[in-house]
N, C-alpha and C. Protein backbone atom coordinates (compact mmCIF):
# COMPACT_ATOMS: atom_id res chain seq x y z
N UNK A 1 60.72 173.33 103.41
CA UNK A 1 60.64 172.16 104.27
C UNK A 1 60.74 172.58 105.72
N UNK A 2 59.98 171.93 106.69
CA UNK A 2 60.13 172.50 108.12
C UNK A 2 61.36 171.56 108.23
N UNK A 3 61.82 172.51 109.61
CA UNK A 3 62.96 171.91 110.38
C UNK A 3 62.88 170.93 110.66
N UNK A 4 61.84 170.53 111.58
CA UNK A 4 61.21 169.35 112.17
C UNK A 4 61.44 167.90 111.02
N UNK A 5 61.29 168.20 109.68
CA UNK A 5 60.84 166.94 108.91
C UNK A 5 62.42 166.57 108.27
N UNK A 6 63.36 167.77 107.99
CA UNK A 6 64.68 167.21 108.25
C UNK A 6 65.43 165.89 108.62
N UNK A 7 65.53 164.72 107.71
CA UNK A 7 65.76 163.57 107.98
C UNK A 7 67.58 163.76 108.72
N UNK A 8 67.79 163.55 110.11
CA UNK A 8 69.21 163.57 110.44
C UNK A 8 69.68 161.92 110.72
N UNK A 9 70.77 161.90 110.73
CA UNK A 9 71.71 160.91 110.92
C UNK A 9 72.33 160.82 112.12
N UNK A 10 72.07 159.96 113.42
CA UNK A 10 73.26 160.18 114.65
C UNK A 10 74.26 159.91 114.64
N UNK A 11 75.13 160.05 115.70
CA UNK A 11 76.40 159.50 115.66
C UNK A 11 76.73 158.29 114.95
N UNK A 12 75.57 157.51 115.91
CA UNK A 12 75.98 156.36 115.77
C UNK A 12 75.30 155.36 114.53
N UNK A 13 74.91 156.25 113.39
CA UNK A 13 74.22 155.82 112.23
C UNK A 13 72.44 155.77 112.29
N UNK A 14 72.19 156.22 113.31
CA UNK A 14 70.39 155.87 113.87
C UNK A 14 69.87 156.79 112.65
N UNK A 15 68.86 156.97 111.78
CA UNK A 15 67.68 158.21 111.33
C UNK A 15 66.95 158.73 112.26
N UNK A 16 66.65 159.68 112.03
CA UNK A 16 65.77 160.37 113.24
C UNK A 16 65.78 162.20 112.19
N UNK A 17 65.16 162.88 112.99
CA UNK A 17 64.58 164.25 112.89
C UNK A 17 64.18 165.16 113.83
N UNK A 18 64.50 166.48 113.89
CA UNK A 18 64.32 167.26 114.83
C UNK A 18 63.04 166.88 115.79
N UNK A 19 61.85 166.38 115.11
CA UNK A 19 60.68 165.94 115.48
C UNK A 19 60.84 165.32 116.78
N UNK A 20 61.14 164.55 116.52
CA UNK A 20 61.80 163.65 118.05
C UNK A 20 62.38 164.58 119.31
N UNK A 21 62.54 165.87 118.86
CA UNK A 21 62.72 166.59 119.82
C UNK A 21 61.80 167.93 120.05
N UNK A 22 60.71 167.91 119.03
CA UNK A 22 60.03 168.88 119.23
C UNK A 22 59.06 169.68 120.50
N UNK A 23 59.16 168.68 121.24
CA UNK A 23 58.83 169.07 122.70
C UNK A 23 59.70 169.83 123.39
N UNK A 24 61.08 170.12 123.09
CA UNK A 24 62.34 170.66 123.83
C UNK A 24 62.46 172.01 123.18
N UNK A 25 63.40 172.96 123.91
CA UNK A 25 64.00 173.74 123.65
C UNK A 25 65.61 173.71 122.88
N UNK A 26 65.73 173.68 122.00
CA UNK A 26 66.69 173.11 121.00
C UNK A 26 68.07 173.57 120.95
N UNK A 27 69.54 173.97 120.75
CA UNK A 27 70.65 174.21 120.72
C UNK A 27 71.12 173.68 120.37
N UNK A 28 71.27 173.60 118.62
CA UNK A 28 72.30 173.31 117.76
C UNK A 28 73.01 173.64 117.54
N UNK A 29 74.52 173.03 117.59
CA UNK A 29 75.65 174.07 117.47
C UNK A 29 76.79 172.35 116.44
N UNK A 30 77.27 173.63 115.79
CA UNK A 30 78.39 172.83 114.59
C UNK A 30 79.90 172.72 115.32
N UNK A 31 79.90 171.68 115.95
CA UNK A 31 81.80 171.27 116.79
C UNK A 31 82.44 170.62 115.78
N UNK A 32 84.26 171.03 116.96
CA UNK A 32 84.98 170.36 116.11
C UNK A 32 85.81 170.14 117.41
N UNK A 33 86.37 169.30 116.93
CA UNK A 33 87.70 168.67 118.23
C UNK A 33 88.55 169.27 118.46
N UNK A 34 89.66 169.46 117.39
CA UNK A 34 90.63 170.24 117.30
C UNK A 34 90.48 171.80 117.52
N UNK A 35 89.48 172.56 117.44
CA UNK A 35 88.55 173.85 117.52
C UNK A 35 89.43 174.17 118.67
N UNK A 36 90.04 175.91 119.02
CA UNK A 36 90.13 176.61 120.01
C UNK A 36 89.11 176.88 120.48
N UNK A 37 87.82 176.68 120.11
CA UNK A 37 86.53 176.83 120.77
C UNK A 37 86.11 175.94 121.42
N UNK A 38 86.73 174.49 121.43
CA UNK A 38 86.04 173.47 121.69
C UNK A 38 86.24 172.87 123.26
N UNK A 39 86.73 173.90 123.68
CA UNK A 39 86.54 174.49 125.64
C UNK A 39 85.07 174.54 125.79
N UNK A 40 84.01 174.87 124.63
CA UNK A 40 82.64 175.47 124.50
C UNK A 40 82.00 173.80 124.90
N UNK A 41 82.38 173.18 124.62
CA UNK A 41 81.64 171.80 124.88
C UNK A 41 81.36 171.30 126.12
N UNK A 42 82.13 172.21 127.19
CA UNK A 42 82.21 172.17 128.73
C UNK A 42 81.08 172.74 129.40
N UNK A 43 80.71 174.19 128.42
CA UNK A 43 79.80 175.09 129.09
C UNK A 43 78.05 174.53 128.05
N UNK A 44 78.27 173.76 127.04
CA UNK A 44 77.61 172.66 126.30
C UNK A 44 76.99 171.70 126.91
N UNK A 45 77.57 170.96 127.74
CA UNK A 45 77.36 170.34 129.03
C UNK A 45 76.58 170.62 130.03
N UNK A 46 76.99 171.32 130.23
CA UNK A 46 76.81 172.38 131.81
C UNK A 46 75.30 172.60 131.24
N UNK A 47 75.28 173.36 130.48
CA UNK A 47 73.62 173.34 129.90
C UNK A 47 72.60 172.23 129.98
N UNK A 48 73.33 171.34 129.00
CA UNK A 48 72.35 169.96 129.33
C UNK A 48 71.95 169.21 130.17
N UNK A 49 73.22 169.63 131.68
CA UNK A 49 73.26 168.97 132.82
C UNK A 49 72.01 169.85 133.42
N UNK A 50 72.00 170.96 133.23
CA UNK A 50 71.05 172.14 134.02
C UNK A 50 69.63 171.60 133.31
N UNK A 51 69.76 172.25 132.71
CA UNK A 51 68.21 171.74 132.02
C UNK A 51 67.43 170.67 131.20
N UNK A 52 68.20 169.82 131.02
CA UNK A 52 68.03 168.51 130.14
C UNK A 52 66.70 168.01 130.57
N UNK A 53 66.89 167.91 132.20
CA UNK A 53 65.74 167.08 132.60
C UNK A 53 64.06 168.35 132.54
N UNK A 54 64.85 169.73 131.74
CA UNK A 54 63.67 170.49 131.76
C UNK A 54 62.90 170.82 130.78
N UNK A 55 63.30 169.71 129.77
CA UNK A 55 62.87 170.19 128.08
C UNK A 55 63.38 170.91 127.08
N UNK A 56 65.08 170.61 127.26
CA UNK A 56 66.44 171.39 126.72
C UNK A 56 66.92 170.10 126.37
N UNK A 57 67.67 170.52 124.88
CA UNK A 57 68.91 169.55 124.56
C UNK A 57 69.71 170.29 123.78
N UNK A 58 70.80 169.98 124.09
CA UNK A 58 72.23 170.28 122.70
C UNK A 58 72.02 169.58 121.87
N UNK A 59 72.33 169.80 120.54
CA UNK A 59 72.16 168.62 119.29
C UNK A 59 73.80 169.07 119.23
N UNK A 60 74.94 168.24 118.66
CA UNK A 60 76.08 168.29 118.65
C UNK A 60 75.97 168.07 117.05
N UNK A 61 76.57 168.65 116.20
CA UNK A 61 77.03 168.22 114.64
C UNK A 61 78.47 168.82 114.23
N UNK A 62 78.87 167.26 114.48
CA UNK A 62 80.29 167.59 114.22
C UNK A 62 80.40 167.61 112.49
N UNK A 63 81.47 169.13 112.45
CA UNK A 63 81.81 169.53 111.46
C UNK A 63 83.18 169.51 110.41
N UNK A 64 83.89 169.10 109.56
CA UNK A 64 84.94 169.55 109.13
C UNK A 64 85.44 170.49 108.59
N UNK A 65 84.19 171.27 108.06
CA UNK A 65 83.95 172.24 106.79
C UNK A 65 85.21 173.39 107.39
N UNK A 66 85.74 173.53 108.70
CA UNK A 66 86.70 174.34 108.40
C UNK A 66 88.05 173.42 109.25
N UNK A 67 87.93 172.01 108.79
CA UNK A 67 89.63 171.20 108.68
C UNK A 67 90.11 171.49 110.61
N UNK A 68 88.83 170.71 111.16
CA UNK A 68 89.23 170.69 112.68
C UNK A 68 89.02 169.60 113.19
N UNK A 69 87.99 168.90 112.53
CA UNK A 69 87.27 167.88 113.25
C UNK A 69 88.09 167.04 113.02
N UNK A 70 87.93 166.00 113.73
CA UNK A 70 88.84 164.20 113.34
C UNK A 70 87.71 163.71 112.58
N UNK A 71 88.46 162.62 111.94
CA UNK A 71 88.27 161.90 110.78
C UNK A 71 87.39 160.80 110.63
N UNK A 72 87.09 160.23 111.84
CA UNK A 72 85.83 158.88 112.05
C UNK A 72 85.04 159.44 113.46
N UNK A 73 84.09 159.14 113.30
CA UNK A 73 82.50 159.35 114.00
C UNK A 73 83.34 158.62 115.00
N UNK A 74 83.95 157.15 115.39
CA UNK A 74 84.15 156.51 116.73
C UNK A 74 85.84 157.47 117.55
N UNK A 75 86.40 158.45 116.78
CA UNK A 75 87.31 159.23 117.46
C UNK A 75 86.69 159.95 118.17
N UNK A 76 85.66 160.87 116.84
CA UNK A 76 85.04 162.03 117.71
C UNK A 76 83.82 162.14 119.00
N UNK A 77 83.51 160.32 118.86
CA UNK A 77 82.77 160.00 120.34
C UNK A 77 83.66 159.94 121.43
N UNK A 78 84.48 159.41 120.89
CA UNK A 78 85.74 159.21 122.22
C UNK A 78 86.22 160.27 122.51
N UNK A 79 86.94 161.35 122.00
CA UNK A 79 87.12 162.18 122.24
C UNK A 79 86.31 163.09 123.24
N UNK A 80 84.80 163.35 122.24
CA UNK A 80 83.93 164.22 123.50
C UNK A 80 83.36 163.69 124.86
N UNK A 81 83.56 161.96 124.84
CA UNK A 81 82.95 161.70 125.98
C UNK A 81 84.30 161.63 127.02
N UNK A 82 85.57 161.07 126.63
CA UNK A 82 86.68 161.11 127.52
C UNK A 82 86.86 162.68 127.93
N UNK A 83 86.91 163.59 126.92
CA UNK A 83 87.69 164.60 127.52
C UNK A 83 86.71 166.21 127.95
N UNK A 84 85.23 165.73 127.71
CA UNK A 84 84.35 166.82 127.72
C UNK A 84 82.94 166.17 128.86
N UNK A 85 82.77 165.00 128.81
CA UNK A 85 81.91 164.35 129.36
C UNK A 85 81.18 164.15 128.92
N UNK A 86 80.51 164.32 127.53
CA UNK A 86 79.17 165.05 126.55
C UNK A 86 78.17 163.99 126.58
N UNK A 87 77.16 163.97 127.10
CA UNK A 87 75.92 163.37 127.20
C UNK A 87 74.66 163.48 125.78
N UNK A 88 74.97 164.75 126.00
CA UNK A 88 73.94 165.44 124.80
C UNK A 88 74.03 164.54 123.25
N UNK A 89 72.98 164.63 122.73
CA UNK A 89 72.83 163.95 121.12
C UNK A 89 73.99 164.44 120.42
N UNK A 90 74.83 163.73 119.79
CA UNK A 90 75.71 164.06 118.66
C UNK A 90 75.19 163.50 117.33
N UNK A 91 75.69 163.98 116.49
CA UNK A 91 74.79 163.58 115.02
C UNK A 91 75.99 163.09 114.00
N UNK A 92 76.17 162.69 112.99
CA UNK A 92 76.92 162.48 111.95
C UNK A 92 77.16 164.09 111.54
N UNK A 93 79.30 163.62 111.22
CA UNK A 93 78.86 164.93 110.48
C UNK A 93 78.59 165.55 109.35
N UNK A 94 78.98 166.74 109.20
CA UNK A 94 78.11 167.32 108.56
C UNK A 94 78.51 168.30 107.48
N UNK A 95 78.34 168.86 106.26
CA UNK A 95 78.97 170.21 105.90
C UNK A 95 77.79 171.38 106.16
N UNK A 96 77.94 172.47 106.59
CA UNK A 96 77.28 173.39 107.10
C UNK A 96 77.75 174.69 106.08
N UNK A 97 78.17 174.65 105.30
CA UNK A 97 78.49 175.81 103.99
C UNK A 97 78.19 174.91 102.77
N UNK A 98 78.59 175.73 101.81
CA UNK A 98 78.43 175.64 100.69
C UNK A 98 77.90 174.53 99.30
N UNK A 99 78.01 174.13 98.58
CA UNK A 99 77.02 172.94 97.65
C UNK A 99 76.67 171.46 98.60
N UNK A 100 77.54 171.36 99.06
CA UNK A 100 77.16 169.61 100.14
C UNK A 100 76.83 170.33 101.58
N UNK A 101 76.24 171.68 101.52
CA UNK A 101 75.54 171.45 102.59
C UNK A 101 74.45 171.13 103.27
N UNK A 102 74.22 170.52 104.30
CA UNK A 102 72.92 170.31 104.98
C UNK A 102 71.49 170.19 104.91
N UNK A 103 70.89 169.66 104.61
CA UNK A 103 69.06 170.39 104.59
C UNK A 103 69.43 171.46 105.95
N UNK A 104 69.28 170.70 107.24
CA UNK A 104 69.50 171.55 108.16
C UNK A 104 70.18 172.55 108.06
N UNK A 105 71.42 172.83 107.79
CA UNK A 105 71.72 173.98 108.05
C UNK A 105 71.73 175.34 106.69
N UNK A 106 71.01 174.55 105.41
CA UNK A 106 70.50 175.20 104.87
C UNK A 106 69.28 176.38 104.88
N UNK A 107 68.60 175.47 105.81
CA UNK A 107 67.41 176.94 106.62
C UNK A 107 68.09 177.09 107.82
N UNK A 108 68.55 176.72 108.83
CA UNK A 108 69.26 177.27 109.71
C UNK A 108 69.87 179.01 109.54
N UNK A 109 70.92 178.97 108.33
CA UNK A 109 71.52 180.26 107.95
C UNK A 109 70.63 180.76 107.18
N UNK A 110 69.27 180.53 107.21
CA UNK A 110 68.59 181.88 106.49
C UNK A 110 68.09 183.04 107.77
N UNK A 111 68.75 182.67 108.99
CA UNK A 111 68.20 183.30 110.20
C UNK A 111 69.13 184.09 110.63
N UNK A 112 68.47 185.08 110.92
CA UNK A 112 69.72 186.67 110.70
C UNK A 112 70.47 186.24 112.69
N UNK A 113 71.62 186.43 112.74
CA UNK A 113 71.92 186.69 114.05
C UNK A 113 71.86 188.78 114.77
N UNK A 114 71.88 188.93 115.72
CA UNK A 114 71.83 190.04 116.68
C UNK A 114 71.98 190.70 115.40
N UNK A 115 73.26 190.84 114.87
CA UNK A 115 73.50 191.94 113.84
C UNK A 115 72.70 192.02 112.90
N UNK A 116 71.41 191.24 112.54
CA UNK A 116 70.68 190.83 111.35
C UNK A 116 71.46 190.43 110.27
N UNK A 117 72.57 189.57 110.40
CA UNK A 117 73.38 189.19 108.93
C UNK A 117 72.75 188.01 109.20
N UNK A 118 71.95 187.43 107.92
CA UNK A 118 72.30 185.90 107.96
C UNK A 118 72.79 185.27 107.32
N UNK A 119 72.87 183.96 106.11
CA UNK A 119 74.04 183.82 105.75
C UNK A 119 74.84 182.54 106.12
N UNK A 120 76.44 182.34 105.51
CA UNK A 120 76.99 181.18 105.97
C UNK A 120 77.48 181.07 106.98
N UNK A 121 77.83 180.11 107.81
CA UNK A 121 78.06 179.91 109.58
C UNK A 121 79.82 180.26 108.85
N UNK A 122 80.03 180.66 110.22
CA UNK A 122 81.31 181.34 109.95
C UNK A 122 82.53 180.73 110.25
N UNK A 123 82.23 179.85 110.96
CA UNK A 123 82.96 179.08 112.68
C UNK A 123 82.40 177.66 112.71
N UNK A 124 83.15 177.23 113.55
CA UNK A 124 83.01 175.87 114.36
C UNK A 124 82.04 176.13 115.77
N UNK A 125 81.31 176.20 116.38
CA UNK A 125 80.74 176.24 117.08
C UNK A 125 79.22 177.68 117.52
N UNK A 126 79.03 177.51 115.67
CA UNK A 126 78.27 178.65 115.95
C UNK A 126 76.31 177.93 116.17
N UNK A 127 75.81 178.84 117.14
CA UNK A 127 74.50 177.97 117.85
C UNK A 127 73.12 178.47 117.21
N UNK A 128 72.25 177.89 117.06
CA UNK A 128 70.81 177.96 116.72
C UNK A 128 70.10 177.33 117.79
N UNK A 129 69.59 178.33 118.44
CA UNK A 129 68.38 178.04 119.56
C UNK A 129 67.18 177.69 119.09
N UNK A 130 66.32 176.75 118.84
CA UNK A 130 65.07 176.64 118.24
C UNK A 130 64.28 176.39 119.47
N UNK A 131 63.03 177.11 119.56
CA UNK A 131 62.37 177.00 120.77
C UNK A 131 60.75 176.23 120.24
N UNK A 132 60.34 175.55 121.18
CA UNK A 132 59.32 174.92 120.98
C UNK A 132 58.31 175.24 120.34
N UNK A 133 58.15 176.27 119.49
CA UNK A 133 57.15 177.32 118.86
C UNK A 133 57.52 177.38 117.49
N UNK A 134 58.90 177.34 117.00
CA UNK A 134 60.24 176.66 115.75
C UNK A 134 60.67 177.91 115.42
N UNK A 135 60.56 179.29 116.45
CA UNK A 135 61.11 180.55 116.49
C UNK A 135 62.39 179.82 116.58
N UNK A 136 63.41 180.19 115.05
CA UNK A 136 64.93 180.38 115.98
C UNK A 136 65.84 181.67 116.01
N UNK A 137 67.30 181.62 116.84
CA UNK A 137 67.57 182.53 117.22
C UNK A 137 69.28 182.42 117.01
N UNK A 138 69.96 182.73 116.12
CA UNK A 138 71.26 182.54 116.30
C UNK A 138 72.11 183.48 116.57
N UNK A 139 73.49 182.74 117.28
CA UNK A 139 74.21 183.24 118.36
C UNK A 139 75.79 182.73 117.36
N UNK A 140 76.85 183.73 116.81
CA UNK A 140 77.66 183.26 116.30
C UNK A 140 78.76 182.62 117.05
N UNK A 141 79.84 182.27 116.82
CA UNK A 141 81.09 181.48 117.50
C UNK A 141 81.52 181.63 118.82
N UNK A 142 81.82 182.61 118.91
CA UNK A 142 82.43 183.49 120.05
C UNK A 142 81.32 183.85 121.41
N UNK A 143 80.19 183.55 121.13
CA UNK A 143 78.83 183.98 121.92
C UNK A 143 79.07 182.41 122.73
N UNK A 144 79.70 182.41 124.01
CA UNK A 144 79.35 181.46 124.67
C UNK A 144 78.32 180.77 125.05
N UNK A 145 77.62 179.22 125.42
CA UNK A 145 76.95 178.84 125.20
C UNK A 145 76.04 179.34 126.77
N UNK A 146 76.44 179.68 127.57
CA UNK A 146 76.14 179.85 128.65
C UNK A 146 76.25 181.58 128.86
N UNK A 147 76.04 182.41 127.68
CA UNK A 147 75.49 183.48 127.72
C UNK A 147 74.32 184.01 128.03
N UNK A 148 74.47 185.25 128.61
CA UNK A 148 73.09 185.38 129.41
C UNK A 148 71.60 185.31 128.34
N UNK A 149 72.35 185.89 126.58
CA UNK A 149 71.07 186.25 126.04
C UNK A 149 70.34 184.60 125.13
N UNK A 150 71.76 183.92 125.37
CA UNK A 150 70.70 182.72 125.34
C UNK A 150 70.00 181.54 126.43
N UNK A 151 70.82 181.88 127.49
CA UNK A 151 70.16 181.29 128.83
C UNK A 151 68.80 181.75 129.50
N UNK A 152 68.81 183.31 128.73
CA UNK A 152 67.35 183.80 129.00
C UNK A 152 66.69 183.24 127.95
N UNK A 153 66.91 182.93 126.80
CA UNK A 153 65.50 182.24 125.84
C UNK A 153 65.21 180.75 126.04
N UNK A 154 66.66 180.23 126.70
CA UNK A 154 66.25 178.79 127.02
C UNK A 154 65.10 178.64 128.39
N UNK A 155 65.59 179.32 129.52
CA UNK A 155 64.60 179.43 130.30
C UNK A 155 63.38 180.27 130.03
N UNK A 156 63.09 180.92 129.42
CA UNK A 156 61.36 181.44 129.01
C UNK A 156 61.25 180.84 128.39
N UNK A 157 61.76 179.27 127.48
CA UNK A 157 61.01 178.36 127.01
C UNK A 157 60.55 177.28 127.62
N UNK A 158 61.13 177.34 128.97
CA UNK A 158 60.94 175.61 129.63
C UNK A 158 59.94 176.08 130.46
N UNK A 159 59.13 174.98 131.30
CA UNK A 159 57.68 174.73 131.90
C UNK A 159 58.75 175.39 133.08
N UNK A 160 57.92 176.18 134.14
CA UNK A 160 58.31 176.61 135.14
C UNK A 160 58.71 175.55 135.85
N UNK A 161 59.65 175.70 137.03
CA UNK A 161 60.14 174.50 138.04
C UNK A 161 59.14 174.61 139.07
N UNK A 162 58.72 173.05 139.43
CA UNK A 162 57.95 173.30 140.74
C UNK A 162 58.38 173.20 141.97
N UNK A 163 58.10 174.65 142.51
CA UNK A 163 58.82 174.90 144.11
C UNK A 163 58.02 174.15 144.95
């Protein structure tokens, strides 16, 4: 099944599919609230604020699968918009491992990261860059979102800026 045809769920109960974003440069990443990572939602931001208006989005899928996330979809809006600012799409969540997991992130982890492992997401905030072409590229937990080696694939995917 392509990525694209992936039936998702938003936050706020809407259907929809990557499709709807297939014009963009993509950054999916699996949050959690409670997460020591979830400082990452700042530099999450910061991204979408930079390039949003350039054919970039964060997809947000909040996760429990490793016992971080809060418990209702209307906490974990409140939460990221009071204490992170988060603009970007959030989705229903989600399990991202094992038998109840994902369509999405079922082909997602067939995509090797730097080390070529691919496999189950390991973490709460680990990212899949999908670029307008449906090349993706993953970046595990600890790989900030505002790293250089994915800030360089987001920008060689967007339309040049006009000076």
């Amino acid at each position: 099944m392509s990525l694209e045809n992936i039936p998702l769920t938003t936050i706020d109960g809407q259907t929809t599919s990557l499709a709807e974003y297939s014009d963009k440069v993509i950054l999916v990443v699996n949050v959690a609230s409670r997460c020591g990572l979830a400082p990452q939602y700042e530099k999450l931001e910061a991204l979408q604020k930079t390039y949003g208006n350039r054919g970039f989005t964060v997809l947000g899928f909040p996760s429990n699968q490793f016992l971080q996330e809060l418990s209702d979809t209307d906490a974990i809006k409140e939460y990221c918009s009071t204490t992170w600012g988060v603009t970007f799409p959030m989705f229903d969540t989600v399990r991202v491992n094992g038998r109840s997991q994902h369509p999405l992130y079922a082909e997602l982890v067939k995509t090797p990261d730097a080390n070529g492992k691919a496999g189950r997401v390991k973490w709460n905030f680990e990212k899949f860059l999908i670029t307008t072409d449906g090349e993706v590229h993953r970046f595990r937990p600890t790989t900030e979102p505002d790293a250089p080696e994915i800030v360089s694939i987001i920008e060689a995917g967007l339309p040049a800026t006009q000076g």
